[in-house]
N, C-alpha and C. Protein backbone atom coordinates (compact mmCIF):
# COMPACT_ATOMS: atom_id res chain seq x y z
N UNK A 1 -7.32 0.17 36.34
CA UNK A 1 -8.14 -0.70 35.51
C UNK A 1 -7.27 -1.51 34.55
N UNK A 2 -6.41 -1.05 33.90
CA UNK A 2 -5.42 -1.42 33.34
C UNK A 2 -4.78 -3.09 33.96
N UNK A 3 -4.69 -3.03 35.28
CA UNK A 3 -4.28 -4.35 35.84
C UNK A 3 -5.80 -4.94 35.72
N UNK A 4 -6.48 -4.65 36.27
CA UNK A 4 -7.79 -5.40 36.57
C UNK A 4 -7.94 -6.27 34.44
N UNK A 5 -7.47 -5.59 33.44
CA UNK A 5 -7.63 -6.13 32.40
C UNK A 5 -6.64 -7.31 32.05
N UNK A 6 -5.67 -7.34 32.87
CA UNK A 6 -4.25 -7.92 32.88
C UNK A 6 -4.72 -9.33 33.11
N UNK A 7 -5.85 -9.46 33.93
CA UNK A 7 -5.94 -10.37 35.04
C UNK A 7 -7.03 -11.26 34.33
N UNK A 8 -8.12 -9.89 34.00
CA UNK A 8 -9.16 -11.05 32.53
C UNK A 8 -8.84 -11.37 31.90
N UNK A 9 -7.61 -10.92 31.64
CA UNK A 9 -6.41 -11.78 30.04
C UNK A 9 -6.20 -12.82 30.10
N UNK A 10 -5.62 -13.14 31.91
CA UNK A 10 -5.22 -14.22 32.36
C UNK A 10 -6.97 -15.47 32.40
N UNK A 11 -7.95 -14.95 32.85
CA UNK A 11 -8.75 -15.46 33.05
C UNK A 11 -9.07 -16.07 31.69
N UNK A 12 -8.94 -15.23 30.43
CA UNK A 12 -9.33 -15.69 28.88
C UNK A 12 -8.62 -16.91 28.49
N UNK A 13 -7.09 -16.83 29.01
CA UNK A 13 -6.25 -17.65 28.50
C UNK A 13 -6.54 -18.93 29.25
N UNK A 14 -6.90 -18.96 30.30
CA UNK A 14 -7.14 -20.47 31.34
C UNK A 14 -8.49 -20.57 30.50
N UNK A 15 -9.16 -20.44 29.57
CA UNK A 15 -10.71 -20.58 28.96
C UNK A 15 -11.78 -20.70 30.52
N UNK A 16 -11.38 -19.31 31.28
CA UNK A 16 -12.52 -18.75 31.96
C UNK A 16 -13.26 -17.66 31.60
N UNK A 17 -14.16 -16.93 32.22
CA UNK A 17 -14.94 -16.12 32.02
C UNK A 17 -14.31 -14.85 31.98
N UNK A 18 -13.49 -14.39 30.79
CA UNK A 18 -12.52 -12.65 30.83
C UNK A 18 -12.66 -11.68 31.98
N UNK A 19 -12.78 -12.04 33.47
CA UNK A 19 -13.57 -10.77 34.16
C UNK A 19 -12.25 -10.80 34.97
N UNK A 20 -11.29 -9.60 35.30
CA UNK A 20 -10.24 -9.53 36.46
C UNK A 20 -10.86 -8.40 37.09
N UNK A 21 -10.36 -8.31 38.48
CA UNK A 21 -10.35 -7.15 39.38
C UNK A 21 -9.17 -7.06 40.06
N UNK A 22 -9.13 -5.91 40.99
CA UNK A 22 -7.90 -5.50 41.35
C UNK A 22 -8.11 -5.26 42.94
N UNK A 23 -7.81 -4.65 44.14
CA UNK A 23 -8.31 -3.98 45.06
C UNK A 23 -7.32 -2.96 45.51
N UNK A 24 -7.40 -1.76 45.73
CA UNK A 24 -6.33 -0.39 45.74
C UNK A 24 -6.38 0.41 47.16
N UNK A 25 -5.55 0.02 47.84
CA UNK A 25 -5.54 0.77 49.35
C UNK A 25 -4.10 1.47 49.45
N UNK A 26 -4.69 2.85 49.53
CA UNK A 26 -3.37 4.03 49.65
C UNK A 26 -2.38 3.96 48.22
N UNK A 27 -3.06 3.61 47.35
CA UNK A 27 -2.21 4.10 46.20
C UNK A 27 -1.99 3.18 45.92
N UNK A 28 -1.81 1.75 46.33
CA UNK A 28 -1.16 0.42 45.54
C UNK A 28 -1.87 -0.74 45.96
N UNK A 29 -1.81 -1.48 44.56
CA UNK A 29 -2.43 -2.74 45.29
C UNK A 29 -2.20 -3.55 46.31
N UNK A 30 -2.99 -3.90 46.68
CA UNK A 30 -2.77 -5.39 47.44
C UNK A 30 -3.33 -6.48 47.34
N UNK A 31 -4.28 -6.71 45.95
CA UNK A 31 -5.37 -8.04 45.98
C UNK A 31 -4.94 -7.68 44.35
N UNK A 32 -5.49 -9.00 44.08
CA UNK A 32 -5.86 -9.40 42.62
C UNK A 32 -6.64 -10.57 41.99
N UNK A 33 -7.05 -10.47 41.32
CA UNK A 33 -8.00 -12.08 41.03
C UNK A 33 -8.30 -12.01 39.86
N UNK A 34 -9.14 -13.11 39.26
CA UNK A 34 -9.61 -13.24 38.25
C UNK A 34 -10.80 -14.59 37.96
N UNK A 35 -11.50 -14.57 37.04
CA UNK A 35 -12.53 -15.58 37.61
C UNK A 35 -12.06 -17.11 37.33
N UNK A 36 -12.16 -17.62 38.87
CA UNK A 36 -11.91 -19.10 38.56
C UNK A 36 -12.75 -20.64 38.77
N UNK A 37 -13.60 -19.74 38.44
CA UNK A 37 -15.13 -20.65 38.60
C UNK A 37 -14.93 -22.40 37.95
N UNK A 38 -14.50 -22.52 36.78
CA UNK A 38 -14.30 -23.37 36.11
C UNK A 38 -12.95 -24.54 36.54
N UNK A 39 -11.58 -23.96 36.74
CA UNK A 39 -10.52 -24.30 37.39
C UNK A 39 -10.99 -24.76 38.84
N UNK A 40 -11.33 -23.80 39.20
CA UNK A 40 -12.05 -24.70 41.12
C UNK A 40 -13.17 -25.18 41.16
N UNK A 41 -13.89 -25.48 40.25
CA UNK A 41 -15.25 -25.82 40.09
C UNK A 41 -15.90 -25.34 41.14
N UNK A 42 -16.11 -24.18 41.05
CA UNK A 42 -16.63 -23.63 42.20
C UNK A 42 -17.65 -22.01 41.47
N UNK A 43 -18.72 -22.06 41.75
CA UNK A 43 -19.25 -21.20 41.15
C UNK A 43 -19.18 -19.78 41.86
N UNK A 44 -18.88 -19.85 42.62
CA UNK A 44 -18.85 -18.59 43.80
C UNK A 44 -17.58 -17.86 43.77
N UNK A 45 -16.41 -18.55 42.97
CA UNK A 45 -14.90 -18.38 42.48
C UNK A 45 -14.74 -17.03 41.56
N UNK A 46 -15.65 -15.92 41.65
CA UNK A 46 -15.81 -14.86 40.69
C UNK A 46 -14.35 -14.10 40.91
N UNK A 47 -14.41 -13.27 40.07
CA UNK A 47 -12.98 -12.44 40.35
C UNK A 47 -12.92 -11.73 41.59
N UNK A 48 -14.42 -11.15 41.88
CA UNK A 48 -14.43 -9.82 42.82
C UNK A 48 -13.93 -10.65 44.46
N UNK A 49 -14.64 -11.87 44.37
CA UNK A 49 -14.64 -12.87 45.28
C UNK A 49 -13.37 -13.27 45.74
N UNK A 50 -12.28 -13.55 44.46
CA UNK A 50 -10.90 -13.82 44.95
C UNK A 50 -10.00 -12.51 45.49
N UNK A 51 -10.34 -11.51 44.90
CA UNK A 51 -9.64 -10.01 45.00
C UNK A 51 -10.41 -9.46 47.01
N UNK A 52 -11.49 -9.87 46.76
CA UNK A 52 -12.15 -9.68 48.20
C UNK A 52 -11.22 -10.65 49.43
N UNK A 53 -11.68 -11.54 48.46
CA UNK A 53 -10.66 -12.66 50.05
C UNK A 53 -9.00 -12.30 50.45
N UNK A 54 -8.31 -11.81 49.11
CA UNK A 54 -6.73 -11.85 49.61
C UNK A 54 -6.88 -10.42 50.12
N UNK A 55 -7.56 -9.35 49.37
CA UNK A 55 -7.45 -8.13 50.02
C UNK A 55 -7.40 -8.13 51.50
N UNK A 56 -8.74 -8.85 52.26
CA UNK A 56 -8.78 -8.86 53.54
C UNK A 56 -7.91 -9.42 54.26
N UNK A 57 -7.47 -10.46 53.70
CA UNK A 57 -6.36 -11.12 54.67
C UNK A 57 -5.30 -10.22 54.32
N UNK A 58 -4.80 -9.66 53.17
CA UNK A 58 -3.68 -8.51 53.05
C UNK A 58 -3.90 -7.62 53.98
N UNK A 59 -5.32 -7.17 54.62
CA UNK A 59 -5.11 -5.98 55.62
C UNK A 59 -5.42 -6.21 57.53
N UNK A 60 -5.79 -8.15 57.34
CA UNK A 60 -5.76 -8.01 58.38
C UNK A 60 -7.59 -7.90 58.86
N UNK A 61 -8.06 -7.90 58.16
CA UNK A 61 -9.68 -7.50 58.28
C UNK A 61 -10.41 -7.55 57.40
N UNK A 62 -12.34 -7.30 58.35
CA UNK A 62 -12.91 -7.90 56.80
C UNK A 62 -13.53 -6.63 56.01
N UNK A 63 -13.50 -5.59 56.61
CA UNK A 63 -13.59 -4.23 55.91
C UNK A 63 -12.59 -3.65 54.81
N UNK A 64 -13.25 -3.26 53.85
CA UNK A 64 -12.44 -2.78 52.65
C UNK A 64 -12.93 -1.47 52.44
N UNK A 65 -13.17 -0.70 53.87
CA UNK A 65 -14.01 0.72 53.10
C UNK A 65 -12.84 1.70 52.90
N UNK A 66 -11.64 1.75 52.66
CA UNK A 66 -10.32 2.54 52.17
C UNK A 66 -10.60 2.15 51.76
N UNK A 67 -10.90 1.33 50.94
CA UNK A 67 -10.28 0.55 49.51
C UNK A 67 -11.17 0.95 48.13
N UNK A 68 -10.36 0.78 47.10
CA UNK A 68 -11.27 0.51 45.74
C UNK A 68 -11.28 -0.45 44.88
N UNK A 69 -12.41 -1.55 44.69
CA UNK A 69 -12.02 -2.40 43.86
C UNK A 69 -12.13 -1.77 42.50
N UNK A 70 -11.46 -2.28 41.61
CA UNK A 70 -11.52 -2.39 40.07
C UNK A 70 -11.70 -3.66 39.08
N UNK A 71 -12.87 -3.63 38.59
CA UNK A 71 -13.41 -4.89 38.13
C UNK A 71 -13.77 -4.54 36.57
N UNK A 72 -13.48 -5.44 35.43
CA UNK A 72 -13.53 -5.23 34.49
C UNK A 72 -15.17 -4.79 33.67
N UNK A 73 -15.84 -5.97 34.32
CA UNK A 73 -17.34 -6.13 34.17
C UNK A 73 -18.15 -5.89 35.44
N UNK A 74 -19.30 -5.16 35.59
CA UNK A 74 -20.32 -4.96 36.55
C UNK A 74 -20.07 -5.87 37.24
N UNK A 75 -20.35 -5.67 38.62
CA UNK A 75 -20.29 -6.84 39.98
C UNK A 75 -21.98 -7.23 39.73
N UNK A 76 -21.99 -8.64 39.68
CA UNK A 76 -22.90 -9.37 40.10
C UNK A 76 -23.98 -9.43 41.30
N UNK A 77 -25.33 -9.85 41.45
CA UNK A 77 -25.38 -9.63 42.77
C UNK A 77 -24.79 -10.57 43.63
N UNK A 78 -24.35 -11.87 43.51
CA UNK A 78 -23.49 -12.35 44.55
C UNK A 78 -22.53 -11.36 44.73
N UNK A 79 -21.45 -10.88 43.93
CA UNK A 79 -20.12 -9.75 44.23
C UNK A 79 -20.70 -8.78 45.24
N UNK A 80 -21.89 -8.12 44.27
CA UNK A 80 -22.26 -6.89 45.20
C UNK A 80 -22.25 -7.11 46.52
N UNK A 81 -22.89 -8.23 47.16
CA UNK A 81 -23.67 -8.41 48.42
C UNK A 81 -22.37 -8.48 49.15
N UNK A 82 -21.34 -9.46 48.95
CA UNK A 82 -20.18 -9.35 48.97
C UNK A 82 -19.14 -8.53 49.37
N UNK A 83 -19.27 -7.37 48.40
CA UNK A 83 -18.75 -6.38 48.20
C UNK A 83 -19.33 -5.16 49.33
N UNK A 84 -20.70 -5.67 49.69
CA UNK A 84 -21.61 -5.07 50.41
C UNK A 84 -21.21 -4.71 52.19
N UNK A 85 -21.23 -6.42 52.10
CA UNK A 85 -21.06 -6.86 53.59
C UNK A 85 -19.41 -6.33 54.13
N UNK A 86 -18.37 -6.24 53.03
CA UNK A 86 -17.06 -5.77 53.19
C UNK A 86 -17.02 -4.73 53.31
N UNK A 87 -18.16 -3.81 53.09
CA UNK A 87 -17.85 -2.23 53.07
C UNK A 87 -17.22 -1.49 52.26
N UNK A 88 -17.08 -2.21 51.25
CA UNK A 88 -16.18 -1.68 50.33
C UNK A 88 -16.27 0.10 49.97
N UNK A 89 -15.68 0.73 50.30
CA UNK A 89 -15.18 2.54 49.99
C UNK A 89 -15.60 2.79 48.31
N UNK A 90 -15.16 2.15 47.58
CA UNK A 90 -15.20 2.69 46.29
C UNK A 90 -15.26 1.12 44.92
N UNK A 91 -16.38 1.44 43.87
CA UNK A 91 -15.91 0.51 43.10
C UNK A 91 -16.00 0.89 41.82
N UNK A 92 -15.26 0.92 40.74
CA UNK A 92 -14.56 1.28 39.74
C UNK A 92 -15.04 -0.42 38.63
N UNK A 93 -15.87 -0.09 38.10
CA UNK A 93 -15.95 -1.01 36.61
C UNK A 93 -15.91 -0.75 35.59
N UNK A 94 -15.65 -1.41 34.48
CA UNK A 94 -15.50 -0.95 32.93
C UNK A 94 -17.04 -1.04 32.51
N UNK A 95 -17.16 -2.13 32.14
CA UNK A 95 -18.20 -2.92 31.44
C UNK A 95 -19.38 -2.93 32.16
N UNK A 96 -20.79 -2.90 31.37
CA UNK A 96 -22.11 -2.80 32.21
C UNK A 96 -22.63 -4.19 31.67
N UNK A 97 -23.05 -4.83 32.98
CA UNK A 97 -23.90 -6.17 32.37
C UNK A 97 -25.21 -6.05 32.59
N UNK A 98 -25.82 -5.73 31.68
CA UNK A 98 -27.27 -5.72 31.31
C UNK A 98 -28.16 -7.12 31.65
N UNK A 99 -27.30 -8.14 31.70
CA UNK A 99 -28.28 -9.48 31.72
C UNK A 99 -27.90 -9.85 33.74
N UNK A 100 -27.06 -9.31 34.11
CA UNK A 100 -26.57 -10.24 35.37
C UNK A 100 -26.21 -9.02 36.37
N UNK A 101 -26.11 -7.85 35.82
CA UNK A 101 -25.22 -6.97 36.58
C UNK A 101 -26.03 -6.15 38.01
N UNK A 102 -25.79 -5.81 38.61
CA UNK A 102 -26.14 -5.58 40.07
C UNK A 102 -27.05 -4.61 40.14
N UNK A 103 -26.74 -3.32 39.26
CA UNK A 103 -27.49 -2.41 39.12
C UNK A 103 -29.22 -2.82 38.57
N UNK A 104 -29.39 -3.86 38.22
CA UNK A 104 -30.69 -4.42 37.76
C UNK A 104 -31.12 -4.25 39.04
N UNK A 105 -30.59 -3.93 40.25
CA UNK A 105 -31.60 -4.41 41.50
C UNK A 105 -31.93 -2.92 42.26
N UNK A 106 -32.68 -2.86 42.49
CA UNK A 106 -33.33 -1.32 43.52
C UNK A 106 -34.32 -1.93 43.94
N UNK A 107 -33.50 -1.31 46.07
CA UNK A 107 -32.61 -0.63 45.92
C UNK A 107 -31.06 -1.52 45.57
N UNK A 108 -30.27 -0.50 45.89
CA UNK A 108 -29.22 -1.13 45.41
C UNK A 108 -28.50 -2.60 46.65
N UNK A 109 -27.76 -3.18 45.60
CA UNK A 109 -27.26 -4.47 46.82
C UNK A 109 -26.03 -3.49 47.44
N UNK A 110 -25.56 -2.84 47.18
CA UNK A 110 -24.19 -2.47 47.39
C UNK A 110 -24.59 -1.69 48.76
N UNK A 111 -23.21 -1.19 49.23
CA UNK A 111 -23.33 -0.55 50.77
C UNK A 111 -23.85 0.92 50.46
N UNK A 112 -24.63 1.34 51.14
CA UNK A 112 -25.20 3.10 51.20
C UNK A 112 -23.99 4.28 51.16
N UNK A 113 -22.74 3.49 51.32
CA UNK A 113 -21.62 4.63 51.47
C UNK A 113 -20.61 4.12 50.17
N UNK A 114 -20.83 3.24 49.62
CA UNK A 114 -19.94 2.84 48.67
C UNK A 114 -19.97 3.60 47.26
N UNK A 115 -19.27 4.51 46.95
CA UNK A 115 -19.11 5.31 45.82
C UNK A 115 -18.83 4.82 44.73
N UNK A 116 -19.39 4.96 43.36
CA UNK A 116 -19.18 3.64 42.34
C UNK A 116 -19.34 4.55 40.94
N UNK A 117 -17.75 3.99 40.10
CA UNK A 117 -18.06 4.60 38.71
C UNK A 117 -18.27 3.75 37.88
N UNK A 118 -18.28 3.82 36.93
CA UNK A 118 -18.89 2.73 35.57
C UNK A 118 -18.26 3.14 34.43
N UNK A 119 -18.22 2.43 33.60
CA UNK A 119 -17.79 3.07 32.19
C UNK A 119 -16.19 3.01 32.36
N UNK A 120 -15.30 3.00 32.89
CA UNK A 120 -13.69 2.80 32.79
C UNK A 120 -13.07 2.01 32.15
N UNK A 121 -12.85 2.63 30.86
CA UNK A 121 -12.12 1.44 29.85
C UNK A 121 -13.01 0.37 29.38
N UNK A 122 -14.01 1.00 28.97
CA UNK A 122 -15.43 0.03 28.85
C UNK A 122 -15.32 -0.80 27.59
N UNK A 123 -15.02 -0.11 26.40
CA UNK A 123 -14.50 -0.48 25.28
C UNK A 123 -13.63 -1.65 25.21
N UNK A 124 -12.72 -1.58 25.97
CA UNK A 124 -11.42 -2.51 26.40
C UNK A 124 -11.79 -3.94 27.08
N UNK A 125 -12.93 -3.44 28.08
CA UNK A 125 -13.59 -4.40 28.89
C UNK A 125 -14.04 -5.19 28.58
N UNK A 126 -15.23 -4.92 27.82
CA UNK A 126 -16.41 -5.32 26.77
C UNK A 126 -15.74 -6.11 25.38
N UNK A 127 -14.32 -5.61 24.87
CA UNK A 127 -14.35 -6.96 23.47
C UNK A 127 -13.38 -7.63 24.10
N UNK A 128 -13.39 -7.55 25.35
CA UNK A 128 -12.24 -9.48 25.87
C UNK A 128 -13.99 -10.39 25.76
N UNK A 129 -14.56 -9.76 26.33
CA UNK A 129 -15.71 -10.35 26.71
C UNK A 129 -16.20 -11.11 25.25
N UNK A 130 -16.97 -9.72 24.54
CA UNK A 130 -17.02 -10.63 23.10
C UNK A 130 -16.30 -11.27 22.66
N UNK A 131 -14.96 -11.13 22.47
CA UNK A 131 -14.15 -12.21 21.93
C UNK A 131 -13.87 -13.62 22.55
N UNK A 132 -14.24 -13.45 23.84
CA UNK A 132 -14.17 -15.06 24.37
C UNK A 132 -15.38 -15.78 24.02
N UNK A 133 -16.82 -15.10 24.20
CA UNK A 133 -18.46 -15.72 24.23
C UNK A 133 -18.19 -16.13 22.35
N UNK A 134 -17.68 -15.19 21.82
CA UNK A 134 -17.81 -15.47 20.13
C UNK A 134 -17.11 -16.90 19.72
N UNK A 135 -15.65 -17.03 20.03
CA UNK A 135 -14.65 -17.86 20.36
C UNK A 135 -15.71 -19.55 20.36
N UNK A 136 -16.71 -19.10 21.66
CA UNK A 136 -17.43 -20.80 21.89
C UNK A 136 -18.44 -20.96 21.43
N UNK A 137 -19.23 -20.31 20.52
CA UNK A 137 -20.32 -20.19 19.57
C UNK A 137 -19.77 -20.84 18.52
């Protein structure tokens, strides 16, 4: 999680949306992202989205069920579905989004086998977040 925060740092400093993820197969990464919605004018440019795309081409395929992403803030339901259709094995977030976050939906968007914690470094997660939304107020 620690990298996945590295990456919303990076996302804060380009004045994007603080959200990084990571993706973890056999002990080390191989993906990384961060949200670049604004820079690519592209709304679909989420972090989980960029960490999804290099992961797969890093392994060669479009399944990620070894894998674990690590995402700073709740996956979205675009991410989830996403995250869904990839199979993703495991997903690891800090931060819970109450207004946007995936878990608002039952049943769930995510895959029936995808194992998922919450709360990781939530604290940490949560004031990049406030401090950027406060920042443009």
């Amino acid at each position: 999680m620690q990298e996945a925060l590295r990456e919303a740092q990076a996302a804060f400093d380009a004045q994007e949306i603080p959200i990084g993820a990571v993706v973890v197969w056999r002990g080390r990464i191989i993906a990384k992202g961060h949200n670049l919605t604004e820079t690519l004018h592209d709304p679909t440019a989420h972090a989980e989205m960029i960490a999804i795309t290099a992961a797969t081409e890093a392994l060669g395929g479009k399944y990620l069920n070894d894998c674990t992403l690590y995402v700073t803030v709740e996956p979205c339901p675009m991410c989830a579905g996403a995250l869904n259709w990839a199979q993703t094995g495991r997903i690891v977030y800090g931060a819970a989004d109450p207004k946007r976050g995936c878990s608002l939906f039952s049943p769930s968007l995510l895959h029936p086998r995808t194992e998922v914690t919450t709360g990781v470094l939530a604290e940490a997660c949560s004031s990049l977040m406030l401090q950027f939304f406060q920042a443009r107020r």
